[in-house]
C-alpha atoms as a PDB file:
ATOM      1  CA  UNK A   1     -14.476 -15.139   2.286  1.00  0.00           C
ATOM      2  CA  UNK A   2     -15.079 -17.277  -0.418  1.00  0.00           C
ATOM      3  CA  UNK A   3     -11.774 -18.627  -1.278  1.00  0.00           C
ATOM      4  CA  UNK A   4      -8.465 -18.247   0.135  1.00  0.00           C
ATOM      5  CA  UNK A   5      -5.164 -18.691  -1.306  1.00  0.00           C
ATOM      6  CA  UNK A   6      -4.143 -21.880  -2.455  1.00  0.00           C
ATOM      7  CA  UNK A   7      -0.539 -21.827  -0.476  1.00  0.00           C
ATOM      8  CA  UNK A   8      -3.334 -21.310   3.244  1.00  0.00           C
ATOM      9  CA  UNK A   9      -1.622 -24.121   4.782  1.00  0.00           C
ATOM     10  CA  UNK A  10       1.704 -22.567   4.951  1.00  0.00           C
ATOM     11  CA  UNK A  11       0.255 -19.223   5.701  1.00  0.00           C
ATOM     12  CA  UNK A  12      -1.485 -17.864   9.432  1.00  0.00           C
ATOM     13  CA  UNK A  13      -4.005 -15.511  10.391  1.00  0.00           C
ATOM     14  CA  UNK A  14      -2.014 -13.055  11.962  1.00  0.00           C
ATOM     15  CA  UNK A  15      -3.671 -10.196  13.936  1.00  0.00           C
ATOM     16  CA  UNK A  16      -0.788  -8.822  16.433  1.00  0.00           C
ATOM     17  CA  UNK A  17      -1.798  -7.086  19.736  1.00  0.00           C
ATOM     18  CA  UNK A  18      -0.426  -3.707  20.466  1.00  0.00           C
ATOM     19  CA  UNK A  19       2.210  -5.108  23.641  1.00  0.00           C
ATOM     20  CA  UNK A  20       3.439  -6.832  20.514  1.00  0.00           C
ATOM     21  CA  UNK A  21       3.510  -4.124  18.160  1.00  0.00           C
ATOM     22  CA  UNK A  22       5.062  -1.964  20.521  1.00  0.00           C
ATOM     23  CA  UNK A  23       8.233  -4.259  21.085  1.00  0.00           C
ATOM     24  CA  UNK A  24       9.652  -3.253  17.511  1.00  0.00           C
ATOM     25  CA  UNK A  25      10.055   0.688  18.745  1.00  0.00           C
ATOM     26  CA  UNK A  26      11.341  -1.048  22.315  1.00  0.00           C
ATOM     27  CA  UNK A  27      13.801  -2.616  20.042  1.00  0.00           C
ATOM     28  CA  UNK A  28      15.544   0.984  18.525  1.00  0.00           C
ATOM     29  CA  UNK A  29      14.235   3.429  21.447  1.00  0.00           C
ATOM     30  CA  UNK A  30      16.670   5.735  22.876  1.00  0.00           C
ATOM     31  CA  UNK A  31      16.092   8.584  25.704  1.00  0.00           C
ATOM     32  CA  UNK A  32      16.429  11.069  23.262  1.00  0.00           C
ATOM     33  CA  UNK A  33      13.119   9.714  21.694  1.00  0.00           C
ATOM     34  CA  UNK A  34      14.665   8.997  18.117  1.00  0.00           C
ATOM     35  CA  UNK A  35      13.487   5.418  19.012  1.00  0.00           C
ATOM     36  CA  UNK A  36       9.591   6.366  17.851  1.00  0.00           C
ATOM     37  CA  UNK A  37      11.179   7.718  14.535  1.00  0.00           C
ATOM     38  CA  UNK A  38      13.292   4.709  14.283  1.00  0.00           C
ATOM     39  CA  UNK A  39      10.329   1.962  14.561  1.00  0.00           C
ATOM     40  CA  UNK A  40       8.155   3.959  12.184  1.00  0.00           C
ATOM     41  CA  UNK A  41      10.997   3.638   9.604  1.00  0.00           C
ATOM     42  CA  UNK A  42      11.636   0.192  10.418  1.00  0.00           C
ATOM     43  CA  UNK A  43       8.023  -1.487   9.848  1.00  0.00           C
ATOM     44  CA  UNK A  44       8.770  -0.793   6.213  1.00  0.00           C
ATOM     45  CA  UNK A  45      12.186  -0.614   5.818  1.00  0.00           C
ATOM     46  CA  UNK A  46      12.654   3.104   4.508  1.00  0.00           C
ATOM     47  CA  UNK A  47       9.890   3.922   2.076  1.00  0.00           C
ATOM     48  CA  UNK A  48      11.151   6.969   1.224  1.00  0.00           C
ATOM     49  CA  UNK A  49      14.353   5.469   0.515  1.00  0.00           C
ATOM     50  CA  UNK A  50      12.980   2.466  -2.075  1.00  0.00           C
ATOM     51  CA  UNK A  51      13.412   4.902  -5.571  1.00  0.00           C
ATOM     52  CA  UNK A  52      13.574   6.399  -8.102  1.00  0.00           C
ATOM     53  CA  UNK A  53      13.448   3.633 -10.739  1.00  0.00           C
ATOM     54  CA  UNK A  54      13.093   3.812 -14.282  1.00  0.00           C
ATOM     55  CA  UNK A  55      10.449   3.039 -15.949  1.00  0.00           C
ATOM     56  CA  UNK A  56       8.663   3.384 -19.625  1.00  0.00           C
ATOM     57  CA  UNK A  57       6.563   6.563 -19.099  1.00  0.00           C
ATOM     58  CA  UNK A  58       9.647   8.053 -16.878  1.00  0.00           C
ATOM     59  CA  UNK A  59      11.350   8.057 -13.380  1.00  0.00           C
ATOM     60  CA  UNK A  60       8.838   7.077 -10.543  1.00  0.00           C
ATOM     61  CA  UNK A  61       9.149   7.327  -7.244  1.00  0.00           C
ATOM     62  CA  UNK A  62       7.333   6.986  -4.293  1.00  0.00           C
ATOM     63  CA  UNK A  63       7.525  10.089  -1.538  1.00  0.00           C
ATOM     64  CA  UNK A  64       6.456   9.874   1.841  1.00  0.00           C
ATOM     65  CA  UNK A  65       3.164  12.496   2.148  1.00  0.00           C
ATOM     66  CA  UNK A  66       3.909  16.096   3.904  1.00  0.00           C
ATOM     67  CA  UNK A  67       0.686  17.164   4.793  1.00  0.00           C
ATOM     68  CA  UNK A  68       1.395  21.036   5.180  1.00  0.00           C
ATOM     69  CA  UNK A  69       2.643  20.111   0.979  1.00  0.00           C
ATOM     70  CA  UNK A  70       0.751  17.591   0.068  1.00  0.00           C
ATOM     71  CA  UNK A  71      -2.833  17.543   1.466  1.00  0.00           C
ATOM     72  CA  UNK A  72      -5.157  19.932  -1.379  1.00  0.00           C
ATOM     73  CA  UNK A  73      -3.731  17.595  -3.503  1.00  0.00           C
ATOM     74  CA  UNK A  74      -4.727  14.766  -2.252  1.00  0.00           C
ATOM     75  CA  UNK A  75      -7.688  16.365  -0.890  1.00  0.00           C
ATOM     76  CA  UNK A  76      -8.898  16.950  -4.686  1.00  0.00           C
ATOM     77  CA  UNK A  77      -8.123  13.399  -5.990  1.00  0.00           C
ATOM     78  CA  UNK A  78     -10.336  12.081  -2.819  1.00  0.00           C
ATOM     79  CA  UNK A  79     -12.875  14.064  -4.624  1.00  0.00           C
ATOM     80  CA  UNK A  80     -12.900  12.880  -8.154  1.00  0.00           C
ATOM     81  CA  UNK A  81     -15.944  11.109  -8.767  1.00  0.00           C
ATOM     82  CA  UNK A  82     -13.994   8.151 -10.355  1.00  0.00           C
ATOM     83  CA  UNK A  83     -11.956   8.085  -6.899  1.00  0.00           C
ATOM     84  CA  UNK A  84     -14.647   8.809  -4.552  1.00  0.00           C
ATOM     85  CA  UNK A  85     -16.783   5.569  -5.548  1.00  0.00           C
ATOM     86  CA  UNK A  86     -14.031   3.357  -3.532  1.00  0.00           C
ATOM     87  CA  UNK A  87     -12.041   5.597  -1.411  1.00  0.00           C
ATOM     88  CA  UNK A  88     -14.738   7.442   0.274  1.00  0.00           C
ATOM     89  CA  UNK A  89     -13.219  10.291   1.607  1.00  0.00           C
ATOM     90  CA  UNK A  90     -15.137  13.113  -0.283  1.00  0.00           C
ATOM     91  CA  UNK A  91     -15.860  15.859   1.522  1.00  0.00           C
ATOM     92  CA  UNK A  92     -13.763  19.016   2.948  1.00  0.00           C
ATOM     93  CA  UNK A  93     -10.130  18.739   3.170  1.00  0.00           C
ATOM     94  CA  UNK A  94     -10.380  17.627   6.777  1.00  0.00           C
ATOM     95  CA  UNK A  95     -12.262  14.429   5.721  1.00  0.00           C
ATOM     96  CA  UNK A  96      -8.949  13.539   3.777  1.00  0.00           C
ATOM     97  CA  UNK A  97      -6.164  14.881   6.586  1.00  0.00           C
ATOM     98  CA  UNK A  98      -8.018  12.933   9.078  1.00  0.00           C
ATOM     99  CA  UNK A  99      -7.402   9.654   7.395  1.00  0.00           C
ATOM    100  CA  UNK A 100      -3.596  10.485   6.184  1.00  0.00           C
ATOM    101  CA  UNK A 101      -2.222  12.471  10.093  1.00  0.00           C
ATOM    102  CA  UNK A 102      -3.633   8.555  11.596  1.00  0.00           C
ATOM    103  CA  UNK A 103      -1.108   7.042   9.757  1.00  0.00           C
ATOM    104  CA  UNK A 104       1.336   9.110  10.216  1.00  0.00           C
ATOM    105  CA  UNK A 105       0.723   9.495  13.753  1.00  0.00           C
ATOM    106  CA  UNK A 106       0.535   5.524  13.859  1.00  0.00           C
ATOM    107  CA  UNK A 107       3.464   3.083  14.758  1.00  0.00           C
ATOM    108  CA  UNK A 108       5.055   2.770  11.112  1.00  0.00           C
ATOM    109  CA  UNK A 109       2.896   0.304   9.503  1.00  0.00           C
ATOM    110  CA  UNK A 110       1.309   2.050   6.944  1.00  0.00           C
ATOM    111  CA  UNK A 111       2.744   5.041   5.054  1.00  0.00           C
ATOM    112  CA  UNK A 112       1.028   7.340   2.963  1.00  0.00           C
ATOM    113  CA  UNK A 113       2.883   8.412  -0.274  1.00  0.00           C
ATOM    114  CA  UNK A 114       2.810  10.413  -3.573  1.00  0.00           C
ATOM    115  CA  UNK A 115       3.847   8.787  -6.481  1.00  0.00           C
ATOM    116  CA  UNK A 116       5.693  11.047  -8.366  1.00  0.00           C
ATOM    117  CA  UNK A 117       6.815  10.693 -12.519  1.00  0.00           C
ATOM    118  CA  UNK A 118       9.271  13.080 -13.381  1.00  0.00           C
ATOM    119  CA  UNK A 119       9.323  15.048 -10.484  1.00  0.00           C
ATOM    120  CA  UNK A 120       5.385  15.609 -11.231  1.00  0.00           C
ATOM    121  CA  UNK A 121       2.849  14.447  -7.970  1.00  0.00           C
ATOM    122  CA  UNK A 122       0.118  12.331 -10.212  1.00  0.00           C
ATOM    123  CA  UNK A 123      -1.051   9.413  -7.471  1.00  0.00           C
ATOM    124  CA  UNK A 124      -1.505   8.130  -4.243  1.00  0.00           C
ATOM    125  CA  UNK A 125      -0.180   5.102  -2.462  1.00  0.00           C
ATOM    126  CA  UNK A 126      -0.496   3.800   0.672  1.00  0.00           C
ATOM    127  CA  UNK A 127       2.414   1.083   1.247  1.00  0.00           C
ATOM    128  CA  UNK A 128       1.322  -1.125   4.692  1.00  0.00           C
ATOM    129  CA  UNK A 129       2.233  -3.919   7.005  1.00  0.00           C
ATOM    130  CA  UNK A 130      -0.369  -6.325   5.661  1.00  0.00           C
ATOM    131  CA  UNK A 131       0.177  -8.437   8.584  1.00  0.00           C
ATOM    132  CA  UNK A 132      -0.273  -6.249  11.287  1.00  0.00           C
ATOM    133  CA  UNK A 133      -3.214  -4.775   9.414  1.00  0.00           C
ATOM    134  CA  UNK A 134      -7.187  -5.446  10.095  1.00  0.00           C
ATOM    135  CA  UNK A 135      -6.996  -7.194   6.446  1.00  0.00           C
ATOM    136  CA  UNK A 136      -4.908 -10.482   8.330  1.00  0.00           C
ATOM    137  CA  UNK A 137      -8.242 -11.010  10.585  1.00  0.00           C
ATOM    138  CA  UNK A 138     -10.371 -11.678   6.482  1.00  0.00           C
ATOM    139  CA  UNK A 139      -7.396 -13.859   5.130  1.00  0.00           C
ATOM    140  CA  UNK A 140      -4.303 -15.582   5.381  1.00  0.00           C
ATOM    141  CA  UNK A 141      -1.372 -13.576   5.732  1.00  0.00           C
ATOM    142  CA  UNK A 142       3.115 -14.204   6.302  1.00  0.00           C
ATOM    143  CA  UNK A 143       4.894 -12.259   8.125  1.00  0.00           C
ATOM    144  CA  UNK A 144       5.723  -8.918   6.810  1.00  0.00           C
ATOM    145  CA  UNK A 145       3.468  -9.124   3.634  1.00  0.00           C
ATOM    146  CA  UNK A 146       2.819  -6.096   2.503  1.00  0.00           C
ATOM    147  CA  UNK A 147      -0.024  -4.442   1.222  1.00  0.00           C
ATOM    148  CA  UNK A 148      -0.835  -1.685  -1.283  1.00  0.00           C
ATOM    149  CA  UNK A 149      -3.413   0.331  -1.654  1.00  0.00           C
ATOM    150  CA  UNK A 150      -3.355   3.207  -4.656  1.00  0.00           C
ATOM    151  CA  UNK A 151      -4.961   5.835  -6.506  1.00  0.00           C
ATOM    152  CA  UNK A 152      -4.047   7.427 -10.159  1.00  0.00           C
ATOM    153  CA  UNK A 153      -4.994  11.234  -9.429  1.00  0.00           C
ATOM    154  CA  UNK A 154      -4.830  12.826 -13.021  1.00  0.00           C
ATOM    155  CA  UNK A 155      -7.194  11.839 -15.430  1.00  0.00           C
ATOM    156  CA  UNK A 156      -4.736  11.792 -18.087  1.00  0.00           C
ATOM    157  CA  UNK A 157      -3.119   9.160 -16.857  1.00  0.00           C
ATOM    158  CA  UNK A 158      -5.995   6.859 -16.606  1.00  0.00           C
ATOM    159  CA  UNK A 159      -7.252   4.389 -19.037  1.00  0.00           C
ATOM    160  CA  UNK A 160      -3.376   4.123 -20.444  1.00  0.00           C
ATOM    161  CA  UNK A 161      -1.858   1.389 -18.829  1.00  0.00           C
ATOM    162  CA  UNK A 162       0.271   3.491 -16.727  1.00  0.00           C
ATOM    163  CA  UNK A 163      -1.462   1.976 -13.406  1.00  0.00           C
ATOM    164  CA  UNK A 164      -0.066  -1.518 -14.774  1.00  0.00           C
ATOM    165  CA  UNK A 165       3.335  -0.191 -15.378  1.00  0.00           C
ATOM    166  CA  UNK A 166       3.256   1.711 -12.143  1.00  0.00           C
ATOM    167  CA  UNK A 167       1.709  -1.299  -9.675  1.00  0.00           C
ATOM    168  CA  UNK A 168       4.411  -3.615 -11.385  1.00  0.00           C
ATOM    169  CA  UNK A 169       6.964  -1.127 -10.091  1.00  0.00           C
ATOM    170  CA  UNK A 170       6.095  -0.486  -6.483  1.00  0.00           C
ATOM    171  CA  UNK A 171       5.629  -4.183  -6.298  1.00  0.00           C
ATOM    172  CA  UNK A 172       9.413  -4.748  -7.238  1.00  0.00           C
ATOM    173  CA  UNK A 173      10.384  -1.799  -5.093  1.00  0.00           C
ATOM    174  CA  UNK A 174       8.819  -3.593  -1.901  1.00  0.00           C
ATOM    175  CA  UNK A 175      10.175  -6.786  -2.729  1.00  0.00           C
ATOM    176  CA  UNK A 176      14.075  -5.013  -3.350  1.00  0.00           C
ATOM    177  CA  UNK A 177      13.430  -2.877  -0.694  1.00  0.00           C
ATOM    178  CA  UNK A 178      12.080  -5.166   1.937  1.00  0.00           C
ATOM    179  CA  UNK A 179      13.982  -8.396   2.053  1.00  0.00           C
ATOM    180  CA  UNK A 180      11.882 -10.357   4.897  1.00  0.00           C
ATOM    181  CA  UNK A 181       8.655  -9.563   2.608  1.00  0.00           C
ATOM    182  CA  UNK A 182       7.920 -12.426   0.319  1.00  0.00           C
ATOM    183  CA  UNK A 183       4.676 -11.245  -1.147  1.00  0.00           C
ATOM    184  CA  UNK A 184       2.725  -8.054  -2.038  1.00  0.00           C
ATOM    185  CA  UNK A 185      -0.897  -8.067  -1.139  1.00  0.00           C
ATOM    186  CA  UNK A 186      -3.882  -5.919  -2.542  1.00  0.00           C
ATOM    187  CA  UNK A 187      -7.320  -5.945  -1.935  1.00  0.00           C
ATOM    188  CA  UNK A 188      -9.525  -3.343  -4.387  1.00  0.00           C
ATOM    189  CA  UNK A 189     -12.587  -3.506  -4.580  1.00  0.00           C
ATOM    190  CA  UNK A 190     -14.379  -6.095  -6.846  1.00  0.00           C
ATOM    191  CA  UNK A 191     -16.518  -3.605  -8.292  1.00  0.00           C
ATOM    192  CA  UNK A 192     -13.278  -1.614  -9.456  1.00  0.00           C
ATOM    193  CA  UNK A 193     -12.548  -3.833 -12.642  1.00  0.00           C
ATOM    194  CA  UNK A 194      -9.902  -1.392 -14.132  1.00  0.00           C
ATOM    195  CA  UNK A 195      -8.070  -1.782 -10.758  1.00  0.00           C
ATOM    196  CA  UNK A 196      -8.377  -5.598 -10.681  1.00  0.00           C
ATOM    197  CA  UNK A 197      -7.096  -5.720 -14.436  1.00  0.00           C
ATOM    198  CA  UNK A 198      -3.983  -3.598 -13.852  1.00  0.00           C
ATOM    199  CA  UNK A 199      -3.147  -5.605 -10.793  1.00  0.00           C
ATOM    200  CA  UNK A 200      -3.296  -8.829 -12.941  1.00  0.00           C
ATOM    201  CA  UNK A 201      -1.183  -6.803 -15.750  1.00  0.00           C
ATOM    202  CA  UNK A 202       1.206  -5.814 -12.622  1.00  0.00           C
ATOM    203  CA  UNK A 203       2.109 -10.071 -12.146  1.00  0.00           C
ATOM    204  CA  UNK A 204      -0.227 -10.529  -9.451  1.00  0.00           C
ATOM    205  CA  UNK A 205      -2.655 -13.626  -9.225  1.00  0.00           C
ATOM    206  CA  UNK A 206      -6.172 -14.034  -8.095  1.00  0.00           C
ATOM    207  CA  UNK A 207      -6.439 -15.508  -4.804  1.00  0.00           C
ATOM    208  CA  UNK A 208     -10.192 -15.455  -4.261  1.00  0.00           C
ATOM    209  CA  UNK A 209     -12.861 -12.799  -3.072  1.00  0.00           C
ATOM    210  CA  UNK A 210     -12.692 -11.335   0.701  1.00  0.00           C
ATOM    211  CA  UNK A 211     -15.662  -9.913   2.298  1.00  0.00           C
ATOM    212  CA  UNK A 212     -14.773  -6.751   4.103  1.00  0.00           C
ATOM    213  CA  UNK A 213     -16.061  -4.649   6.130  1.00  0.00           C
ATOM    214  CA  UNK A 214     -16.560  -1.707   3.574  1.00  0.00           C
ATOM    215  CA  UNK A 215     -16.705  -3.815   0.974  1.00  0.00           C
ATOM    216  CA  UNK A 216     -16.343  -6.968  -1.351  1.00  0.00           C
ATOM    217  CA  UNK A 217     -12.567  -7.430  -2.110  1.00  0.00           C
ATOM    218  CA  UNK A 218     -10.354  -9.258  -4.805  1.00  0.00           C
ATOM    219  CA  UNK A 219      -7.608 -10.405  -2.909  1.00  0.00           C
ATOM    220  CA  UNK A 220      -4.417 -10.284  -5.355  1.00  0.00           C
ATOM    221  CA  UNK A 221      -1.037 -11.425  -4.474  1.00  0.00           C
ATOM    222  CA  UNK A 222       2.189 -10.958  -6.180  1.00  0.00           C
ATOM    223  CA  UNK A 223       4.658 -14.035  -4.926  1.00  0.00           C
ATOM    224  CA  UNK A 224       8.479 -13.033  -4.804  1.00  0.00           C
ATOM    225  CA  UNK A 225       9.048 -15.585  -6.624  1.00  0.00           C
ATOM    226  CA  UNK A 226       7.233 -14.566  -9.799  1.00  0.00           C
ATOM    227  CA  UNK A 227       9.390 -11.351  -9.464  1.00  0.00           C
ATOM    228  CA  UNK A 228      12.625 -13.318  -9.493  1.00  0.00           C
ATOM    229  CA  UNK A 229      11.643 -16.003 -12.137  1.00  0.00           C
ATOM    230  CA  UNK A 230      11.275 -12.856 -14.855  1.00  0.00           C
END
């Protein structure tokens, strides 16, 4: 990494073992077995729940993925060539369902979403536990940062600003939605200027680069504080 953020020595690098993990479904688990649906909820405090909200190119809101609904979709965005450079999942359907069924198969700490204006499916987010996430092992992290990660899938919405208006909003979502969570984290890939730029249009700042394993990352943070001060 070759700079970190400039707030490091109130922050830790937190990478939590699985016993550890585990104790937030121990926390809602019931013998019926609602407890496993409870502590996937609870990592990020209702997702689903977070919208809509209003915004200047229409109502947004973020929806939880179905794969039996959702998956060609997503499937076809994974293969856009402008997608495929950074997400890497181009191939047949299965390439994609593989990567979305492991999160939601996982404990709740990332969730896979559409992002839907005016009722109309146009990208893809993935809202996640940034510090119970490989990411906190590459840079400082708080507890219960979260991270985004997203994708515009229509080319008509590209090159418009709507990413900037649409990162801005899921950050304040998080932040309303998720009291305990203090900042929003994203990582895109350096290479991915239009990405960085919207990010820095959304209110986050530049906290460095962050070598990853798949790649060279800007590390942008949005403070709640910046949020609160508008």
């Amino acid at each position: 990494m070759t700079s970190t953020d400039a707030s490091a020595e109130d922050t830790l690098d937190l990478h939590l073992p699985a016993e550890l993990v585990a104790s937030f479904g121990d926390a809602g688990h019931d013998p019926a077995g609602a407890g496993t649906a409870l502590a996937r909820a609870d990592l990020l405090d209702h997702v689903g729940h977070w919208g809509p909200a209003g915004t200047s190119e229409g109502a947004f809101h973020l929806v939880p993925v179905d794969v039996g609904r959702d998956l060609p979709l997503v499937a076809r965005w994974m293969n856009d060539p402008a997608v495929a450079a950074y997400w890497e999942l181009t191939g047949p359907q299965s390439v994609t369902e593989e990567h979305v069924r492991a999160q939601l198969a996982g404990d709740g700490r990332s969730v896979p979403c559409l992002g839907m204006l005016d009722g109309v499916p146009m990208s893809y987010w993935e809202v996640y536990r940034a510090d119970l996430d490989p990411l906190a092992r590459y840079c400082p992290v708080r507890p219960h940062d979260t991270g985004v990660h997203v994708l515009i899938g229509e080319e008509t919405h590209r090159g418009r600003g709507i990413g900037t208006v649409l990162i801005r909003t899921v950050a304040d979502l998080i932040l309303a939605g998720r009291p305990a969570c203090t900042r929003v984290l994203a990582e895109p890939d350096v290479r991915n200027r239009p990405s960085v730029a919207a990010f820095l249009g959304a209110g986050f700042r530049s906290a460095g680069e962050v070598d990853l394993p798949d790649k060279r990352a800007a590390l942008m943070i949005r403070e709640r504080a910046a949020r609160e001060s508008r």
